[in-house]
N, C-alpha and C. Protein backbone atom coordinates (compact mmCIF):
# COMPACT_ATOMS: atom_id res chain seq x y z
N UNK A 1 2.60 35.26 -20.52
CA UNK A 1 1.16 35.34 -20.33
C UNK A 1 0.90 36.46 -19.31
N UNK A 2 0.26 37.43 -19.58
CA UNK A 2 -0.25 37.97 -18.70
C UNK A 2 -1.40 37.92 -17.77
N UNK A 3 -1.75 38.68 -16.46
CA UNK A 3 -2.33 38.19 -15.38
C UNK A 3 -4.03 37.85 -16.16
N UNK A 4 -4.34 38.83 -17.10
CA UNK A 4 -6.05 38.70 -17.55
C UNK A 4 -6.19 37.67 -18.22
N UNK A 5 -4.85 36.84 -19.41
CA UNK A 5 -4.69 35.67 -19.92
C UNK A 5 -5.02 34.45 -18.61
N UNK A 6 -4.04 34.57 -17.83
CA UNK A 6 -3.84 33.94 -16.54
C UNK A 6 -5.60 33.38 -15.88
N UNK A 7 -6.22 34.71 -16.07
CA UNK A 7 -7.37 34.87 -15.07
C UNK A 7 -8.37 33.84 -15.72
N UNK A 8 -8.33 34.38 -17.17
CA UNK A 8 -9.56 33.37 -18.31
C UNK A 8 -8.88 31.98 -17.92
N UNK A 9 -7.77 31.70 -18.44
CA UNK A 9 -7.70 30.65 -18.21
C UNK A 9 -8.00 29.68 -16.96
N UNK A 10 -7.69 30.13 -15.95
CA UNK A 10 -7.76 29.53 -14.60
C UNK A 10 -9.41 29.42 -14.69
N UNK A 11 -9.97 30.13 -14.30
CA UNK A 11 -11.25 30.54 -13.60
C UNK A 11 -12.18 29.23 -13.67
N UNK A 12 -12.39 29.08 -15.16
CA UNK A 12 -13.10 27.47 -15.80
C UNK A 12 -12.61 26.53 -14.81
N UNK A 13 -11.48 26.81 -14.47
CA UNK A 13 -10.58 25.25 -13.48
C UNK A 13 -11.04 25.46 -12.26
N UNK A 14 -11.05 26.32 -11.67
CA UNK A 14 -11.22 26.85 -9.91
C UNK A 14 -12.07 25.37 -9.75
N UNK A 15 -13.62 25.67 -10.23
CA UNK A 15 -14.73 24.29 -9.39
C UNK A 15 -14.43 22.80 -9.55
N UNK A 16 -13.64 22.64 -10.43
CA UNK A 16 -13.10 21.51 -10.54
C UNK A 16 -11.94 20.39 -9.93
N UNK A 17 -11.19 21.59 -9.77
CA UNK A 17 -10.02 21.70 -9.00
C UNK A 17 -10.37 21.75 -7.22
N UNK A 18 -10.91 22.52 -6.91
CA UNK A 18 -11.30 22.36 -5.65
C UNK A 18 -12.14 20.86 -4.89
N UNK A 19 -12.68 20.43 -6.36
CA UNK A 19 -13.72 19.16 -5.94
C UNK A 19 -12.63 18.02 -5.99
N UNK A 20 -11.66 18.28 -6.86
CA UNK A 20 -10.30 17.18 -6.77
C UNK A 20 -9.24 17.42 -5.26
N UNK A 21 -9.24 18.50 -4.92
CA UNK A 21 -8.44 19.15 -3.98
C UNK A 21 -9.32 18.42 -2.96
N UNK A 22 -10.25 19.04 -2.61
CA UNK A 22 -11.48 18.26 -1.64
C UNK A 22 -11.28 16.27 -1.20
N UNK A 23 -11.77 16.00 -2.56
CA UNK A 23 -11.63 14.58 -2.91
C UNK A 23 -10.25 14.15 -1.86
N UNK A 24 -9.10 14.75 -2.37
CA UNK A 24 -7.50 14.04 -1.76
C UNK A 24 -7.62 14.52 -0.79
N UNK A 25 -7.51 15.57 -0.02
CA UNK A 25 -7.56 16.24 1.28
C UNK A 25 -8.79 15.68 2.33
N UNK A 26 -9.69 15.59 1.91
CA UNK A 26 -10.90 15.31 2.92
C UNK A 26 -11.04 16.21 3.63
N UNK A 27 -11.25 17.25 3.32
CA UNK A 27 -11.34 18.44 4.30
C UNK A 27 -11.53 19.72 3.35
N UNK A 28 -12.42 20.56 3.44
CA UNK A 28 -13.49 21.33 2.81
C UNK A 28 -12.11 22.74 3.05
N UNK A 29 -11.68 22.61 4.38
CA UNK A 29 -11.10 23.66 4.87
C UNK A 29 -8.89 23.32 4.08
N UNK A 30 -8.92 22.23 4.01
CA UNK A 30 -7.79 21.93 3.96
C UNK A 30 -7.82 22.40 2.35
N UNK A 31 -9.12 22.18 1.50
CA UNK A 31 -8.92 21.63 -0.45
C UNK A 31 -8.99 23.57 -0.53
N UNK A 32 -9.49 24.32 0.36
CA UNK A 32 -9.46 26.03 0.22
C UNK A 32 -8.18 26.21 0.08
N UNK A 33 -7.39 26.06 1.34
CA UNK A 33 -6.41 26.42 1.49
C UNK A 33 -5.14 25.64 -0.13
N UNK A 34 -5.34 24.29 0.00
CA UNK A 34 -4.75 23.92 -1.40
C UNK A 34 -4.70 24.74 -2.65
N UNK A 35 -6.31 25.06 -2.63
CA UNK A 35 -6.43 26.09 -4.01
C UNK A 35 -5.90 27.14 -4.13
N UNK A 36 -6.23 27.94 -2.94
CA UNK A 36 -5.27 29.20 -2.97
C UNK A 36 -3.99 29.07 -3.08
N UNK A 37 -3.17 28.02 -2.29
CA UNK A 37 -1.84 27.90 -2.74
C UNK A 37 -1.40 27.87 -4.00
N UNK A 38 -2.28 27.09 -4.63
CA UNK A 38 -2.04 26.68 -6.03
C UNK A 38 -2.08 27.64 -7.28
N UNK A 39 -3.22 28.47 -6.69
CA UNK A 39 -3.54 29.30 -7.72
C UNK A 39 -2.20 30.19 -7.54
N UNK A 40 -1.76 30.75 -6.90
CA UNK A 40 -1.03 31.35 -6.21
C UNK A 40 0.40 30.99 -6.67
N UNK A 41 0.76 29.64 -6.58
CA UNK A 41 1.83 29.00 -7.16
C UNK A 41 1.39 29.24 -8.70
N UNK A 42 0.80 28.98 -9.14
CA UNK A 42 0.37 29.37 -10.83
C UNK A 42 0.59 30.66 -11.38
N UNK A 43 -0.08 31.47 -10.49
CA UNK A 43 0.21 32.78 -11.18
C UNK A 43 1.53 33.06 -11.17
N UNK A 44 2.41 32.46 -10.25
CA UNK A 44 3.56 32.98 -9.70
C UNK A 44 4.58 32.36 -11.38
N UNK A 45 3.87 31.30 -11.57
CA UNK A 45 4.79 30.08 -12.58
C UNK A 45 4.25 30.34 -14.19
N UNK A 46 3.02 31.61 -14.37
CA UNK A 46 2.61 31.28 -15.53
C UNK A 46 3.49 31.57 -16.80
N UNK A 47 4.50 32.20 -16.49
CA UNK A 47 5.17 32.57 -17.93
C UNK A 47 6.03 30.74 -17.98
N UNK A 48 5.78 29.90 -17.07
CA UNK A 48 6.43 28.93 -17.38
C UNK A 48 5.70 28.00 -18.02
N UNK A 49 4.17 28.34 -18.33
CA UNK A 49 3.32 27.70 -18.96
C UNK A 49 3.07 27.17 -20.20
N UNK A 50 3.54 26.27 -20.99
CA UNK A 50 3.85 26.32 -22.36
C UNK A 50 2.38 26.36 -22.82
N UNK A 51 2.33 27.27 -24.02
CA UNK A 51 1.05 27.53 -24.62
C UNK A 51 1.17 26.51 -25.56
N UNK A 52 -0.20 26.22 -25.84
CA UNK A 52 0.05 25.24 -27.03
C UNK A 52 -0.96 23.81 -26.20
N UNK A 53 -0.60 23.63 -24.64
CA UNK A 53 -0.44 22.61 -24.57
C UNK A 53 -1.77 22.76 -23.18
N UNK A 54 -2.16 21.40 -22.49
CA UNK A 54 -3.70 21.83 -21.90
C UNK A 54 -3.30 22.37 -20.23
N UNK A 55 -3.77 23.42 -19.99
CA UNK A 55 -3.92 24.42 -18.98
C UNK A 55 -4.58 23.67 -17.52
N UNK A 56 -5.44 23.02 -17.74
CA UNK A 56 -6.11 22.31 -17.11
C UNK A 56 -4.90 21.13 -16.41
N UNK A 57 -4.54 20.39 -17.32
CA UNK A 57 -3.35 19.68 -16.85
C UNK A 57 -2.16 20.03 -16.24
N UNK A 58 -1.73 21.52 -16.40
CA UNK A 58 -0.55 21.92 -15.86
C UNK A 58 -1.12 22.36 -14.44
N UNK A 59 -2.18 22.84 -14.88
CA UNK A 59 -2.83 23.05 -13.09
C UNK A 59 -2.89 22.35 -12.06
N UNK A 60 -4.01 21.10 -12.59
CA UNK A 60 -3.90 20.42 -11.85
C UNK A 60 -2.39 19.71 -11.21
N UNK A 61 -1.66 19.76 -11.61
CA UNK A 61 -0.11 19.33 -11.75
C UNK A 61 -0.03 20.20 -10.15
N UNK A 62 0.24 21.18 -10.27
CA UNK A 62 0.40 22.48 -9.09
C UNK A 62 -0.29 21.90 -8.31
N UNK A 63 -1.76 21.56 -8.09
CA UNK A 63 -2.81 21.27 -7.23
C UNK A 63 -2.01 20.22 -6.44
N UNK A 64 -1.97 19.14 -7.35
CA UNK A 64 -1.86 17.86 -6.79
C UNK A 64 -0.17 17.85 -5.90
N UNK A 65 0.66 18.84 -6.46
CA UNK A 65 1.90 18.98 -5.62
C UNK A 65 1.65 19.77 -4.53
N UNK A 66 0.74 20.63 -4.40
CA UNK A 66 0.43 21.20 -3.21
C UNK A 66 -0.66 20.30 -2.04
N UNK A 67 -1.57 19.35 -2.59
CA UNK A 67 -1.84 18.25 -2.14
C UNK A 67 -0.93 17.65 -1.15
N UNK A 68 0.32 17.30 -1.99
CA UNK A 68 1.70 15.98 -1.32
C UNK A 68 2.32 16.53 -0.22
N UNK A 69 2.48 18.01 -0.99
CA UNK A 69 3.26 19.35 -0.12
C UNK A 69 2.61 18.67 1.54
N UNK A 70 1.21 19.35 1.84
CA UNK A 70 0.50 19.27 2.51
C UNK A 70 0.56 18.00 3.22
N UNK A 71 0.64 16.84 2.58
CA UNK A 71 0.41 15.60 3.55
C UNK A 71 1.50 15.33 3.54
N UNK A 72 3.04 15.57 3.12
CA UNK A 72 4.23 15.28 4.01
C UNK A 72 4.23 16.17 5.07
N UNK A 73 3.54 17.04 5.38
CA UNK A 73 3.74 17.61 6.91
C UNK A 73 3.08 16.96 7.77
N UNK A 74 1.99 16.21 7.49
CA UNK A 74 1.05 15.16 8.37
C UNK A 74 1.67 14.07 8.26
N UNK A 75 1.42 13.31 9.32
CA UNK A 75 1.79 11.84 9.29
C UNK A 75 0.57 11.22 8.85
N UNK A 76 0.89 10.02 7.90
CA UNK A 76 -0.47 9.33 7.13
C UNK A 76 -0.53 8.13 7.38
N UNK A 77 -1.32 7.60 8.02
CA UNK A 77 -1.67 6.26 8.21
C UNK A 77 -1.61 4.72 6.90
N UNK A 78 -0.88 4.12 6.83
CA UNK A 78 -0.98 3.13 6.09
C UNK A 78 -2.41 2.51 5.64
N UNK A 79 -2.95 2.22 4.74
CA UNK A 79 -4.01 1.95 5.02
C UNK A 79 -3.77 0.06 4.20
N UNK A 80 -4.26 -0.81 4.58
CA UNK A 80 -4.36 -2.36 3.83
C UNK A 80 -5.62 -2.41 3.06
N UNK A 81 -5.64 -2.86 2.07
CA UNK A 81 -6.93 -3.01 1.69
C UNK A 81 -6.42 -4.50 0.69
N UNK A 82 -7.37 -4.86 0.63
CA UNK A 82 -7.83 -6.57 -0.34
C UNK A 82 -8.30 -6.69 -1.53
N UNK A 83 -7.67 -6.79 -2.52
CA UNK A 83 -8.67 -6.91 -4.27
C UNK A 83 -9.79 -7.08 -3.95
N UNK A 84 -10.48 -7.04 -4.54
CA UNK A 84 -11.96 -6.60 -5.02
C UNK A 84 -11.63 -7.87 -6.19
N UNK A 85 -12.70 -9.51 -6.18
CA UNK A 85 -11.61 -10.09 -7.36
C UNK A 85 -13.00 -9.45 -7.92
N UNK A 86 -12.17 -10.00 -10.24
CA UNK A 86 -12.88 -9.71 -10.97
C UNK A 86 -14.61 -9.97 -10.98
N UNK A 87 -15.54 -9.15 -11.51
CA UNK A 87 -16.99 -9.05 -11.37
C UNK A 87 -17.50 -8.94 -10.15
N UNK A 88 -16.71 -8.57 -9.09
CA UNK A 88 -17.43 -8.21 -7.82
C UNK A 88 -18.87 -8.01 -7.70
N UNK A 89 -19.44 -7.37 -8.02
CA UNK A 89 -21.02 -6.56 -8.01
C UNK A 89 -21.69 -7.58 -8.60
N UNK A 90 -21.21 -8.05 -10.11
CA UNK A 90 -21.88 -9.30 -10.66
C UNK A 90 -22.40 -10.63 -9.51
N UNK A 91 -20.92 -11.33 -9.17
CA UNK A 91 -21.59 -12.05 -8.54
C UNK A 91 -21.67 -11.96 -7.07
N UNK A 92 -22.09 -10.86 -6.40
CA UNK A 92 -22.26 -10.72 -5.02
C UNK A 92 -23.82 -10.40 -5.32
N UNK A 93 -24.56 -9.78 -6.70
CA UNK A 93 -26.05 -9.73 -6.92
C UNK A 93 -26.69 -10.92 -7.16
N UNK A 94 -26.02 -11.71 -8.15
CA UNK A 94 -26.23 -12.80 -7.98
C UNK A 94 -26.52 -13.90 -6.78
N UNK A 95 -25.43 -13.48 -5.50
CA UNK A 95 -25.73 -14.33 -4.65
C UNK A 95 -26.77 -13.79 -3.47
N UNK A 96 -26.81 -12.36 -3.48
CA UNK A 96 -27.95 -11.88 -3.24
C UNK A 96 -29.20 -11.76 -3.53
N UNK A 97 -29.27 -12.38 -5.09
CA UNK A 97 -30.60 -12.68 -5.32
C UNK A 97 -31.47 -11.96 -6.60
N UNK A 98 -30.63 -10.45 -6.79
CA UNK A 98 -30.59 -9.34 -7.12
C UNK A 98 -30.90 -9.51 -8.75
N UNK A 99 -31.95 -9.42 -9.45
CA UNK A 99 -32.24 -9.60 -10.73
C UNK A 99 -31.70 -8.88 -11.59
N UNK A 100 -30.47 -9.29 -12.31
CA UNK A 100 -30.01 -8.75 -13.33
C UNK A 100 -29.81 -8.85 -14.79
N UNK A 101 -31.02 -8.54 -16.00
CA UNK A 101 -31.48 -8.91 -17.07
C UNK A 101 -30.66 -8.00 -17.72
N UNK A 102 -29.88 -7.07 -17.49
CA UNK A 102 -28.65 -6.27 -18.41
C UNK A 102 -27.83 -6.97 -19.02
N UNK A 103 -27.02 -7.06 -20.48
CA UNK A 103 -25.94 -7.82 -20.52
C UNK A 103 -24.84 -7.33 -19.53
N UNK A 104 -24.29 -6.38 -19.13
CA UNK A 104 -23.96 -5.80 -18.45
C UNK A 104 -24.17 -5.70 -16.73
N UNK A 105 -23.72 -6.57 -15.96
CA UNK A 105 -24.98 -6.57 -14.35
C UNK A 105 -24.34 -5.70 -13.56
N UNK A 106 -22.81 -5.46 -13.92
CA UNK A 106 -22.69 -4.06 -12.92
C UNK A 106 -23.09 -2.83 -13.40
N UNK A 107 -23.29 -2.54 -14.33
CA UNK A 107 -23.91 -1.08 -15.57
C UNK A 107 -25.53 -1.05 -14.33
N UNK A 108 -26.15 -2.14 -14.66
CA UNK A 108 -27.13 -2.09 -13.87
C UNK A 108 -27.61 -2.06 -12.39
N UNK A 109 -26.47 -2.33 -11.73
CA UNK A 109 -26.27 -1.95 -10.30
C UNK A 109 -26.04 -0.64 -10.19
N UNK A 110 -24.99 -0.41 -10.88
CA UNK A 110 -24.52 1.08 -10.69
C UNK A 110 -24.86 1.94 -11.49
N UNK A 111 -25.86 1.73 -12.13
CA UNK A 111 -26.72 3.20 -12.80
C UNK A 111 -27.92 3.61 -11.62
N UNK A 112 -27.90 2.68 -10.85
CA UNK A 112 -28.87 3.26 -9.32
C UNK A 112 -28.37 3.93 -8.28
N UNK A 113 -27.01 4.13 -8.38
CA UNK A 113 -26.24 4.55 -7.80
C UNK A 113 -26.27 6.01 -7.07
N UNK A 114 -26.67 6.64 -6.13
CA UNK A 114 -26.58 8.22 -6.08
C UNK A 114 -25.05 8.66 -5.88
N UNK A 115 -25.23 10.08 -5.84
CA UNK A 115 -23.84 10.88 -6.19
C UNK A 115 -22.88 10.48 -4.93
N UNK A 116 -23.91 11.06 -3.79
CA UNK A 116 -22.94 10.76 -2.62
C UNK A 116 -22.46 9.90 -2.18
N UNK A 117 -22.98 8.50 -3.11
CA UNK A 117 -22.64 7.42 -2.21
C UNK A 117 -21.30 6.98 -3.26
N UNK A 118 -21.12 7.35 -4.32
CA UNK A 118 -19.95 7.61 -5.33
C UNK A 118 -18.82 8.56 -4.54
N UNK A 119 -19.13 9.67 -3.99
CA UNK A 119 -18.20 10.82 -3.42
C UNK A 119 -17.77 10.06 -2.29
N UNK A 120 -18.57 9.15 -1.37
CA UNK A 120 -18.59 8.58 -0.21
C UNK A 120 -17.34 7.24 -0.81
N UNK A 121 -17.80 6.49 -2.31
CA UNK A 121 -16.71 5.25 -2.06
C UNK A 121 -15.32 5.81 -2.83
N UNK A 122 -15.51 7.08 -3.22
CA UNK A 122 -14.25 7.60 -3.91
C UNK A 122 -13.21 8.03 -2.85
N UNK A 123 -13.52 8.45 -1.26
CA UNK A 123 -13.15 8.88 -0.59
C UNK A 123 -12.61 7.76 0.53
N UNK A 124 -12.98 6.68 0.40
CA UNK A 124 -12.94 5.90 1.02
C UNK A 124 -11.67 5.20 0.30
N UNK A 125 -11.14 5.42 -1.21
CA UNK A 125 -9.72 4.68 -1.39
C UNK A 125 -8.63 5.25 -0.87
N UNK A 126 -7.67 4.57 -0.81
CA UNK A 126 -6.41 5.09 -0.67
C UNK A 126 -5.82 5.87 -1.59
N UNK A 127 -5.45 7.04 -1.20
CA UNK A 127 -4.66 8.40 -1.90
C UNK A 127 -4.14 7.88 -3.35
N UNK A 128 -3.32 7.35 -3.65
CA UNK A 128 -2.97 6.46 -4.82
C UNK A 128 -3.76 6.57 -6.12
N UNK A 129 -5.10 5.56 -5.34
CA UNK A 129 -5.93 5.26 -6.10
C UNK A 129 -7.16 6.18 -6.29
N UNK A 130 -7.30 7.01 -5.39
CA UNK A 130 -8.11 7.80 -4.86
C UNK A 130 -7.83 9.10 -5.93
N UNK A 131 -6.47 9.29 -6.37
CA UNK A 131 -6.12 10.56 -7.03
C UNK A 131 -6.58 10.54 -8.14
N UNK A 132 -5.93 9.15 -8.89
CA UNK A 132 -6.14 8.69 -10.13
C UNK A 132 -7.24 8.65 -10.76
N UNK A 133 -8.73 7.86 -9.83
CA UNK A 133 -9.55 7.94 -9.59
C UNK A 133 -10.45 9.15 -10.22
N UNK A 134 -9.90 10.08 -8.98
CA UNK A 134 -10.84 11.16 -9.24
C UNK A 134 -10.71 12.01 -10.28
N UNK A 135 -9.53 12.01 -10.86
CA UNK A 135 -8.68 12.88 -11.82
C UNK A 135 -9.40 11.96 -12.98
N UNK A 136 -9.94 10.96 -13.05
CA UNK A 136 -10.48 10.41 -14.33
C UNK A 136 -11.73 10.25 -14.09
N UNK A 137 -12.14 9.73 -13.24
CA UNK A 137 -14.22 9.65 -13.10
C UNK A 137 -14.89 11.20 -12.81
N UNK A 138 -13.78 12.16 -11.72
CA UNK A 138 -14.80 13.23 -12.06
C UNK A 138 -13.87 14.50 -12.59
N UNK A 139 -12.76 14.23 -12.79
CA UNK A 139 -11.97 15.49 -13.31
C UNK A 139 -12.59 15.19 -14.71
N UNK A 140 -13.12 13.92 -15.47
CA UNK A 140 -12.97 13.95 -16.85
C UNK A 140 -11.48 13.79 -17.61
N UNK A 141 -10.51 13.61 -16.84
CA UNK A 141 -9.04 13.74 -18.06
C UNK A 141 -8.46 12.25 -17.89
N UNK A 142 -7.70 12.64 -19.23
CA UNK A 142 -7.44 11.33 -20.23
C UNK A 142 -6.32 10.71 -19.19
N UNK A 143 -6.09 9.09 -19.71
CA UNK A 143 -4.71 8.68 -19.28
C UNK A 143 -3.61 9.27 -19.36
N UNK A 144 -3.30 10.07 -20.36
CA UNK A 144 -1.89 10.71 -20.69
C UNK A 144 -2.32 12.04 -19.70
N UNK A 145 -3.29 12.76 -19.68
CA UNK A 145 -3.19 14.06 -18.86
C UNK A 145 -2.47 13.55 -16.93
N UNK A 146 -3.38 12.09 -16.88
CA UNK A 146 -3.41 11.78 -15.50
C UNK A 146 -1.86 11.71 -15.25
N UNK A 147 -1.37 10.93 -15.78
CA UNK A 147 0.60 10.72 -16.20
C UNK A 147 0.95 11.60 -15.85
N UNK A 148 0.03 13.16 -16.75
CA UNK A 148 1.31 14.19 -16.35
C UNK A 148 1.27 14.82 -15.46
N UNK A 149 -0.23 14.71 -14.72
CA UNK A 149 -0.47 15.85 -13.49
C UNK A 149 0.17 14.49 -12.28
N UNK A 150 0.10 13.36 -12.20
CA UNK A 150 0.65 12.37 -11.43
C UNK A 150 2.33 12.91 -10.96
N UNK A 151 2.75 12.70 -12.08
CA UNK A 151 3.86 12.18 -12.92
C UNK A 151 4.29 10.92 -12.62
N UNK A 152 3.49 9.93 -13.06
CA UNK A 152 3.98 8.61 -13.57
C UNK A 152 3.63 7.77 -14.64
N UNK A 153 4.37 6.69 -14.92
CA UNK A 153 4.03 6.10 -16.11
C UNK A 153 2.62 5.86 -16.69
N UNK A 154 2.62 5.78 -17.61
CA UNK A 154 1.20 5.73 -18.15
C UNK A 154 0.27 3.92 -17.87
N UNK A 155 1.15 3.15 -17.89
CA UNK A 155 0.80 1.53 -17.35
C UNK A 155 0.82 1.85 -15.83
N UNK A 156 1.50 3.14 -15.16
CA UNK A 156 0.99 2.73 -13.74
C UNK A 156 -0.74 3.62 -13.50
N UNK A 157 -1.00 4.19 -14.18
CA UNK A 157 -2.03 5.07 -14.71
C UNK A 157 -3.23 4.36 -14.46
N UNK A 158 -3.08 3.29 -15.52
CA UNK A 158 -3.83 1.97 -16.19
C UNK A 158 -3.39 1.17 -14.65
N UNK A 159 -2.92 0.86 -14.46
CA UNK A 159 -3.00 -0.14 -13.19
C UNK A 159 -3.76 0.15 -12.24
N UNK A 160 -3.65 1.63 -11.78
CA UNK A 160 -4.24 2.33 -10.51
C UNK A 160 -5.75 2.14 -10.61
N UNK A 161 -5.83 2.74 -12.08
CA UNK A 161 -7.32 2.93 -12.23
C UNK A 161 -7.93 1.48 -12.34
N UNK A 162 -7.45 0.41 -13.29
CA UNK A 162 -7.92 -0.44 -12.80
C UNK A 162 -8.28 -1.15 -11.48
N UNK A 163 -7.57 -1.12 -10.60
CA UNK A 163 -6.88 -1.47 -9.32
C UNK A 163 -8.82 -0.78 -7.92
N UNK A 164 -8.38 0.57 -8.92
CA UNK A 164 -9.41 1.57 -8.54
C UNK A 164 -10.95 1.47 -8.61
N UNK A 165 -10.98 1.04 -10.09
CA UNK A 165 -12.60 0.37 -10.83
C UNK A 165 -12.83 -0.57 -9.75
N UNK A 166 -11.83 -1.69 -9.26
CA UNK A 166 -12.19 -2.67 -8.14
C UNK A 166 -12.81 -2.40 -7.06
N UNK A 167 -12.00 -1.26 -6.64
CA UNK A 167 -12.13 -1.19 -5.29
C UNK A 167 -13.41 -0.41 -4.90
N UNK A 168 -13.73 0.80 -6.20
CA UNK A 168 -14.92 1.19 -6.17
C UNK A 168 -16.43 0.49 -5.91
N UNK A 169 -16.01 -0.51 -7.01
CA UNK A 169 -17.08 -1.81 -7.22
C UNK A 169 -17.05 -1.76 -5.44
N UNK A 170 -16.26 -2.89 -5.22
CA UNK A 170 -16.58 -3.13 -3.59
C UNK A 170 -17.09 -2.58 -2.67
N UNK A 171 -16.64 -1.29 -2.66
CA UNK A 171 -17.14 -0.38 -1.71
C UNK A 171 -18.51 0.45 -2.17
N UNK A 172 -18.79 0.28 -3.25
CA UNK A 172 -20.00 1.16 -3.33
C UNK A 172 -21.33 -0.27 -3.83
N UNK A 173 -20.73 -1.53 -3.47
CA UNK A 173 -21.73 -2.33 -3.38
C UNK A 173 -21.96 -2.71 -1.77
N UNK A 174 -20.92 -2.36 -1.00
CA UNK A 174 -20.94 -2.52 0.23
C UNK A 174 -21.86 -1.40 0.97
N UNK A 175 -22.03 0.00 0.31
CA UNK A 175 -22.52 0.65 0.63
C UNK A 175 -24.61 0.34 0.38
N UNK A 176 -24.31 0.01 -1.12
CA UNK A 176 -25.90 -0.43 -1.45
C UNK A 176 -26.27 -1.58 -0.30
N UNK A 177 -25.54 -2.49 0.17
CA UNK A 177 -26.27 -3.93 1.31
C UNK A 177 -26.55 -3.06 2.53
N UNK A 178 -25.87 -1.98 2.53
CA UNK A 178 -26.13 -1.05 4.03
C UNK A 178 -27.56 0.09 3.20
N UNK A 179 -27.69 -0.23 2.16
CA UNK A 179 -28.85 0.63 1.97
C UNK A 179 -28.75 1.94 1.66
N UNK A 180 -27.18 2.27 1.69
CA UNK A 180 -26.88 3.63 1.52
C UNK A 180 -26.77 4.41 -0.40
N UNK A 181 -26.65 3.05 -1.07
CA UNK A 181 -26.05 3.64 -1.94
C UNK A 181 -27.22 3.62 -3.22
N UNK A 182 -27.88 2.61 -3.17
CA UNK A 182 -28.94 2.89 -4.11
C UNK A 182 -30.64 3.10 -3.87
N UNK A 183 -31.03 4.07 -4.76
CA UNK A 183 -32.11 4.61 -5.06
C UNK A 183 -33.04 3.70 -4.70
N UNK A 184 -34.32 3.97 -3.70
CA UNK A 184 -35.23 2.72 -3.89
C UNK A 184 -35.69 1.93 -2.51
């Protein structure tokens, strides 16, 4: 591949990539520096790029190792966190009082939802879940892409994200009782 192949391809990825870089890093200044590495590591790796196959995924792949790169030089705090049990939002509206005529009562909580307070409970999981997360609610890519830019099994994929859907619920209903998270 050459560098102008290289260039088309990348370029579409840059804003995306940086908002995932951002997302894991927490730091505006740290997800720059990621990208450039990355891109950087890419150009360096593109004849290793198999054509054929999605560009987007091999990237992010680079990203997310320059991500790990990055936080094995930091020391990272353990973080504990507690299931979220099943229907969280359901019945915490319920016991709040919260009228929900949707068949659906978290669809309807969380279609009031604003952006930041989504960016705010996405940021708030643990790295793990937090990757997986973002690589599927705002990267847009499939279970099998997440696998490969991860690299892990595809049931741990499905676990995380489930694991993830929870924890979201919790925290971005925790955010709406503080008033932060929905419209209104």
């Amino acid at each position: 591949m050459d560098a102008s192949e290289f260039e088309r391809l990348i370029t579409p990825e840059l804003p995306a990539a940086y908002r995932y870089a951002l997302r894991l890093t927490r730091s505006r200044e740290d997800a720059s520096d990621v990208i450039q590495e990355a891109s950087l590591s890419a150009f360096r790796a593109r004849n290793q790029f198999e054509l054929g196959t999605s560009f987007r995924a091999w990237f992010f792949k680079i990203v997310t190792n320059h991500v790990y790169q990055r936080a094995r030089k930091r020391t990272v705090d353990q973080v504990s966190i507690e299931d979220a049990p099943d229907a969280y939002i359901y019945r915490q509206a319920r016991g709040a009082g919260i009228p929900l005529d949707s068949e659906d009562p978290s669809q309807a909580v969380l279609g009031q939802v604003t952006l930041e307070a989504v960016d705010k409970a996405l940021a708030s999981l643990p790295d793990e879940y937090r990757e997986a997360s973002t690589l599927y609610f705002v990267g847009d890519m499939s279970y099998e892409d997440i696998s490969q830019i991860l690299e892990i099994p595809l049931g741990t994929v499905r676990s995380r994200l489930y694991r993830g859907r929870r924890l979201l619920q919790k925290a971005l209903w925790d955010q709406g009782l503080a008033g932060e998270a929905i419209h209104g």
